[in-house]
Protein backbone atom coordinates (compact mmCIF):
# COMPACT_ATOMS: atom_id res chain seq x y z
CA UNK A 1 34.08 -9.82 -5.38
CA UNK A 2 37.10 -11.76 -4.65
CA UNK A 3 39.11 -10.43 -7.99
CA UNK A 4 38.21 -6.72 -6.54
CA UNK A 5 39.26 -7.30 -3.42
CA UNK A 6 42.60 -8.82 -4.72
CA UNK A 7 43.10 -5.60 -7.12
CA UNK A 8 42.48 -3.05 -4.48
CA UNK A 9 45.07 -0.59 -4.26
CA UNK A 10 47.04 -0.67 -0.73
CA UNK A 11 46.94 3.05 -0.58
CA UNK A 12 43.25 3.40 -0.46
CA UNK A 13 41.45 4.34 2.93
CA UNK A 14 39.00 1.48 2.89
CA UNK A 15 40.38 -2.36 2.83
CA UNK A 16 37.88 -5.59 2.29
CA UNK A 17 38.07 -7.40 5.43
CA UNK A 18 36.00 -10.40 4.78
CA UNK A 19 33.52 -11.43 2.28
CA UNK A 20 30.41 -13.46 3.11
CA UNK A 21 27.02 -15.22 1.95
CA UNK A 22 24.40 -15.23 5.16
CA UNK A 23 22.19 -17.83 2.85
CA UNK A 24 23.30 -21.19 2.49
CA UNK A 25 24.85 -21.92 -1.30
CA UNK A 26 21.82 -24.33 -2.01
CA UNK A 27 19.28 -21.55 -2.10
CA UNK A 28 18.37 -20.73 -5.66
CA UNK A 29 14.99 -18.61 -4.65
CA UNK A 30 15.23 -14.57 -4.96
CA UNK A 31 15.48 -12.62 -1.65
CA UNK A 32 15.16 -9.16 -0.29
CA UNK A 33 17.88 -6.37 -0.07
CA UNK A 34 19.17 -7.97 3.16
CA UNK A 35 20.17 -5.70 6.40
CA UNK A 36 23.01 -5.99 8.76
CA UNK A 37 23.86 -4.49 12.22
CA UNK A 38 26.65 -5.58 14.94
CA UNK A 39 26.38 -7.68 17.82
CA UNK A 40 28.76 -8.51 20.36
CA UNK A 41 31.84 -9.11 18.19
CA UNK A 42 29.66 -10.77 15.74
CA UNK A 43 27.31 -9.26 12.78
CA UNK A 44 23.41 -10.11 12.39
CA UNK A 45 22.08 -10.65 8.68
CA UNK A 46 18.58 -10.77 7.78
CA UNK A 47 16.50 -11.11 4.92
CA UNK A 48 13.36 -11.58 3.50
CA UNK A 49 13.13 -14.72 0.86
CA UNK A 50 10.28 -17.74 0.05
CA UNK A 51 9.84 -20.25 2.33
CA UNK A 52 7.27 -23.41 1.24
CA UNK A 53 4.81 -22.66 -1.30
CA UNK A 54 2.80 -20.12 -0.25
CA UNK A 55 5.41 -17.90 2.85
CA UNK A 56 7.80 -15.27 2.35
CA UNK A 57 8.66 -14.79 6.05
CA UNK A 58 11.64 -13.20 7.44
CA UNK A 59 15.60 -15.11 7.85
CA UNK A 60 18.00 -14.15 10.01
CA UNK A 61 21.36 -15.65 11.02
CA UNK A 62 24.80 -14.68 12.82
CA UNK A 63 27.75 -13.74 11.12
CA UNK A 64 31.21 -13.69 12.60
CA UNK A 65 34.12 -11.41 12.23
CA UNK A 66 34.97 -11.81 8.60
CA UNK A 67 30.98 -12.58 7.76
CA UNK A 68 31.07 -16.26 7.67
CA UNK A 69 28.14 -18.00 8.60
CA UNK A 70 28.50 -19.19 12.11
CA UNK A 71 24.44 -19.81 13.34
CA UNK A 72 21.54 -21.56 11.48
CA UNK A 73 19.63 -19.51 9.82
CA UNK A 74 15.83 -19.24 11.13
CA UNK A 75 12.58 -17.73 10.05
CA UNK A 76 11.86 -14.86 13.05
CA UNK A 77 8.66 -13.94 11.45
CA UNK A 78 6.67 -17.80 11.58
CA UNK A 79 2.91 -15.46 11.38
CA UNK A 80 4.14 -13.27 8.51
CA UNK A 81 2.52 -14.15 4.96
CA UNK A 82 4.84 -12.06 2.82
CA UNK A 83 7.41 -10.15 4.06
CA UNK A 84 9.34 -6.66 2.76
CA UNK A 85 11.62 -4.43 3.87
CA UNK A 86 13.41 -5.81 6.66
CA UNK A 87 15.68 -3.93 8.46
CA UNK A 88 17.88 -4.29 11.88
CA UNK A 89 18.63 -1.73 14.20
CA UNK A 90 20.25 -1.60 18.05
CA UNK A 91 17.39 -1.92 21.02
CA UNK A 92 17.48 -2.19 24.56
CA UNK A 93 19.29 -6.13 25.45
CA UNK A 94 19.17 -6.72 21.90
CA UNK A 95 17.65 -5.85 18.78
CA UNK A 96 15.06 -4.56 16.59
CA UNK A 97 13.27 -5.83 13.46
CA UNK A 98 11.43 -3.60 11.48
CA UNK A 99 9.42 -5.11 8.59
CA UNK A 100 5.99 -4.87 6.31
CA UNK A 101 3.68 -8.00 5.67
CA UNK A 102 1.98 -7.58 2.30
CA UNK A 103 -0.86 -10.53 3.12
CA UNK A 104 -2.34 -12.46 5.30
CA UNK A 105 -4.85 -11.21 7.96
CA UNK A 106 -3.42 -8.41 9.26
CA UNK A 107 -1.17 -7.03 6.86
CA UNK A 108 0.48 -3.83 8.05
CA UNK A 109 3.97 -2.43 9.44
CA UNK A 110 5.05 -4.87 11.93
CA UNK A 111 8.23 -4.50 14.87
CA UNK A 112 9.60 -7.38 16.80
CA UNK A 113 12.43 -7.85 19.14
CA UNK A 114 15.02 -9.90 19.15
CA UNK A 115 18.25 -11.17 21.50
CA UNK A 116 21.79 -10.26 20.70
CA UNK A 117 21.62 -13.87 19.07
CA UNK A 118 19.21 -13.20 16.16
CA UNK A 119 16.41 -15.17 18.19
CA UNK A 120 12.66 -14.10 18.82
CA UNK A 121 12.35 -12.36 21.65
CA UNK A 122 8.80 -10.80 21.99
CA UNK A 123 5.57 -11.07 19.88
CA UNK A 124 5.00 -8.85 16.86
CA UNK A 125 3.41 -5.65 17.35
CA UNK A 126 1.60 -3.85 14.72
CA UNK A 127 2.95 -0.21 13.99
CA UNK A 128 0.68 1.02 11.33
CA UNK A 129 -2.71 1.61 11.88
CA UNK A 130 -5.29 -1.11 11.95
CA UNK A 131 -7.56 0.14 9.68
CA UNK A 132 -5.34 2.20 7.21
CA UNK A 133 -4.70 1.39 3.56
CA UNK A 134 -2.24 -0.70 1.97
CA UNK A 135 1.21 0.14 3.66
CA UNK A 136 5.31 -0.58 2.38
CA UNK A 137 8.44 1.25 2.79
CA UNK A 138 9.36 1.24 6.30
CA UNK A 139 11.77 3.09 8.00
CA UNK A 140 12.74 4.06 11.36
CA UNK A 141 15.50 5.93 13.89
CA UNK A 142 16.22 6.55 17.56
CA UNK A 143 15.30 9.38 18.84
CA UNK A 144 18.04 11.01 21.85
CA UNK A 145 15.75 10.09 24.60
CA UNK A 146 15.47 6.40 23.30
CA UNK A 147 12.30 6.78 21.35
CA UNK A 148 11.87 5.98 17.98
CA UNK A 149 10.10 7.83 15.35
CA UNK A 150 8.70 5.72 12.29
CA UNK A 151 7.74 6.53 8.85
CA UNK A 152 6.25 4.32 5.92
CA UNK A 153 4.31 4.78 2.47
CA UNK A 154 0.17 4.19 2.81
CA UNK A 155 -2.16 4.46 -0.22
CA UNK A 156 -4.43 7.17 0.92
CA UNK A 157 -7.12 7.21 -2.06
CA UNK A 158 -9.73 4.69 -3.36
CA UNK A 159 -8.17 4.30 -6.80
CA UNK A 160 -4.77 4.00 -5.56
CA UNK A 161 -3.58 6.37 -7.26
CA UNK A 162 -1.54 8.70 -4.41
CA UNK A 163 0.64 7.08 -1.91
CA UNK A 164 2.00 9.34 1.31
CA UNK A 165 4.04 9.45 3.86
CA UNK A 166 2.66 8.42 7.71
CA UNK A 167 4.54 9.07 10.54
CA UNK A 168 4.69 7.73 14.37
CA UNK A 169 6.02 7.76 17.58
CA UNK A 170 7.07 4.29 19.37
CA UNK A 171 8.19 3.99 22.77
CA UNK A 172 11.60 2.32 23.72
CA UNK A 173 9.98 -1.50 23.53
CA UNK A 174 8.69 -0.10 19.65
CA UNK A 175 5.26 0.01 21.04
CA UNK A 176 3.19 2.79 19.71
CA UNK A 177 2.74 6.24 21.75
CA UNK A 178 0.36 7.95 19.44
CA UNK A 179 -1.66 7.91 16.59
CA UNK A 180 0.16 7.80 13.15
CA UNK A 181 0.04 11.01 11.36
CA UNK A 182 -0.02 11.51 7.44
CA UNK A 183 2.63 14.11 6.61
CA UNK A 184 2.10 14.22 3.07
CA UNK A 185 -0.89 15.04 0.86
CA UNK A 186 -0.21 14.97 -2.69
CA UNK A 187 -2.59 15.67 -5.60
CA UNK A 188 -4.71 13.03 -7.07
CA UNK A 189 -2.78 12.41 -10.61
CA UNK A 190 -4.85 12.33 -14.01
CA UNK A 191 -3.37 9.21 -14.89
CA UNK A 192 -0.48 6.90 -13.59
CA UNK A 193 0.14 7.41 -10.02
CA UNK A 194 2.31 9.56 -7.29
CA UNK A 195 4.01 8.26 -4.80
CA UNK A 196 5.93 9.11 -1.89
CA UNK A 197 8.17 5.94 -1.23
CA UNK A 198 11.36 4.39 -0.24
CA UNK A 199 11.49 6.79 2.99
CA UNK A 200 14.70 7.31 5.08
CA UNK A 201 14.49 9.15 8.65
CA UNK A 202 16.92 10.63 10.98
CA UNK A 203 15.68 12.42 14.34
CA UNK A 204 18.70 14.73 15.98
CA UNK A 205 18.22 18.22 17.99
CA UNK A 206 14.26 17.86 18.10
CA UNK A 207 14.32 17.78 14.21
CA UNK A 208 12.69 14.99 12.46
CA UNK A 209 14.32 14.81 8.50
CA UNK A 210 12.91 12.63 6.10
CA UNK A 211 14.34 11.97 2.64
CA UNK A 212 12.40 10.29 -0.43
CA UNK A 213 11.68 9.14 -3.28
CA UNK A 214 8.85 11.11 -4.96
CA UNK A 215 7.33 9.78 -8.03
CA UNK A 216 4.60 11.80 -10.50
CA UNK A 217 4.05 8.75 -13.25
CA UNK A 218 7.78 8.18 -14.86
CA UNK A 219 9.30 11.10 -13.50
CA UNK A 220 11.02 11.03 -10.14
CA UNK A 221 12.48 13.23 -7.52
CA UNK A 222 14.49 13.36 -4.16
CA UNK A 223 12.68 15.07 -1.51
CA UNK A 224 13.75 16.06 2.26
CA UNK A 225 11.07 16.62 4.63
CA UNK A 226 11.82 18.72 8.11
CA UNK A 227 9.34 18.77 10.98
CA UNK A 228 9.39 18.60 14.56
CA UNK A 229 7.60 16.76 16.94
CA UNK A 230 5.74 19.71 18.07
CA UNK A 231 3.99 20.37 14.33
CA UNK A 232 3.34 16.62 14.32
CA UNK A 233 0.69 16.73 17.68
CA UNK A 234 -0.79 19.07 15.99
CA UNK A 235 -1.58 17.42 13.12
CA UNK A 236 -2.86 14.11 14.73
CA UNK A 237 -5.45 13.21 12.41
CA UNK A 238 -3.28 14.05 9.27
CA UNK A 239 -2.74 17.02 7.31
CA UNK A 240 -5.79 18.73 5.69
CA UNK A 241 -5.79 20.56 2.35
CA UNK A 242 -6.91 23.70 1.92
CA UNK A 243 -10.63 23.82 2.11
CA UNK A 244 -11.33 27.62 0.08
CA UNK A 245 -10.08 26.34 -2.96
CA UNK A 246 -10.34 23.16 -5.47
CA UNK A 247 -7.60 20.70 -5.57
CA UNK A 248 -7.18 19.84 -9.21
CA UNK A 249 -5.71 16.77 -10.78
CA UNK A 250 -1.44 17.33 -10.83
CA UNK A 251 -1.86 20.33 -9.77
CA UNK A 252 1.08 20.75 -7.86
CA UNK A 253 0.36 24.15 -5.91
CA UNK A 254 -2.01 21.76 -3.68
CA UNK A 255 0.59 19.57 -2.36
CA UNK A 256 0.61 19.71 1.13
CA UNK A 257 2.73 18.35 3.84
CA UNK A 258 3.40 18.89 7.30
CA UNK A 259 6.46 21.07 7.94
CA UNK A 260 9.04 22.13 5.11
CA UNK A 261 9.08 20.22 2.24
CA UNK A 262 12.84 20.99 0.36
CA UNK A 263 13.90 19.30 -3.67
CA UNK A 264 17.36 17.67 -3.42
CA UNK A 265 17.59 16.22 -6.68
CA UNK A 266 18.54 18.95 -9.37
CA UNK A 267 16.56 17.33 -12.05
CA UNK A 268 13.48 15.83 -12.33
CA UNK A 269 14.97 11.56 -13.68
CA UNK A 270 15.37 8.23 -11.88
CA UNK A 271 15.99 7.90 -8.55
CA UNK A 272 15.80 4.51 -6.01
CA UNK A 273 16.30 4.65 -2.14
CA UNK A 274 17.81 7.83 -0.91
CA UNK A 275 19.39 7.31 2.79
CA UNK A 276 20.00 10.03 5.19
């Protein structure tokens, strides 16, 4: 990192301003891709990594300026079993943490706040539902009136073999307004698995857009998904395949989603963690 900076050219648009390492150097364990969002002149890290034997909770610690490590790093999710997919994002007074717990009693989609500080500032609430399937991949973006829509992958059959896309509506304190809805449907798979995963959202102009990663087995594509709010509430409950005719394994005609499903990826290959 250092040798790049150093080599940069001075005519480029974009100059490294500071270089940093949230952990402490002493930490040998693996850890999640870590998030980052600004905070009154400073910068908030977190991550997800091991903690004792049997925890993988959530870290989080304040950065300053040029991302040294100015705080103590502290676990802000003490009740999670094993933690995913954090990410940071500006709320009202401070901030939001988004995250997934894979174990434990009630594993699920979980929001908390926190203060401008990187400390716990309210209780966990659970965002997906209580008795759903097995659910990873969360995402989620403020809405112009201060909302925030949510999406996230659930298993959806017995075998595991299709996981889909669930969205919801959360107020301004990320407590839940409605139902979640399942905006995807795809076909059972003869072997292997599909998945819709690694979800990105992005609510402007009363349009909800998703982008993500579909998978059919090996073979991968990028996938945008429009809707409004308006199709959602009329869909609470899910969307529902069409009854008059058979829905055959990989049969791809009997894919169903709510609202307009588009293909950005021109060729069906590998693909990790579009953004939108």
């Amino acid at each position: 990192h250092a040798q790049a900076a150093f080599e940069q050219p001075s005519d480029t648009g974009c100059q490294v301003r500071g270089l940093g390492h949230p952990r402490p150097f002493d930490l040998a364990t693996k850890s999640a891709r870590p998030t980052l969002v600004p905070s009154r002149g400073d910068f908030i890290s977190a991550w997800a990594a091991p903690h004792g034997e049997k925890q993988r909770p959530v870290f989080a610690v304040r950065l300053d300026y040029a991302l040294r490590r100015v705080g103590v790093m502290q676990v802000v999710t003490p009740e999670a079993t094993e933690a995913h997919d954090p990410q940071l994002f500006p709320a009202d007074g401070g901030l939001g943490l988004l995250y997934s717990d894979a174990r434990g009693e009630n594993p699920g989609i979980y929001g908390r706040l926190l203060d401008d500080q990187g400390n716990v500032k309210g209780a966990p609430q659970l965002l997906s539902a209580a008795d759903g399937g097995f659910t990873y991949d969360p995402s989620l973006a403020p809405a112009e009136d201060g909302t925030y829509w949510l999406v996230y992958t659930q298993v959806t059959d017995a075998k595991a073999k299709v996981h889909d896309l669930f969205v919801r509506h959360l107020d301004r304190s990320m407590a839940p307004m409605a139902d979640p809805v399942r905006v995807t449907a795809y076909a059972s798979p003869k072997k292997g698995r599909t998945d819709a995963a690694q979800a990105s959202i992005d609510v402007k102009q009363g349009l909800i857009n998703i982008t993500y990663r579909l998978r059919r087995g090996n073979e991968g594509q990028v996938i945008q998904l429009r809707l409004t709010p308006q199709e959602l509430q009329q869909k609470q409950g899910g969307v529902q395949r069409v009854s008059n005719r058979p829905v055959s394994a990989d049969d791809e005609d009997s894919d169903r989603f709510v609202g307009q499903a588009i293909t950005l990826s021109e060729n069906i290959g590998q693909y990790s963690y579009p953004r939108i």
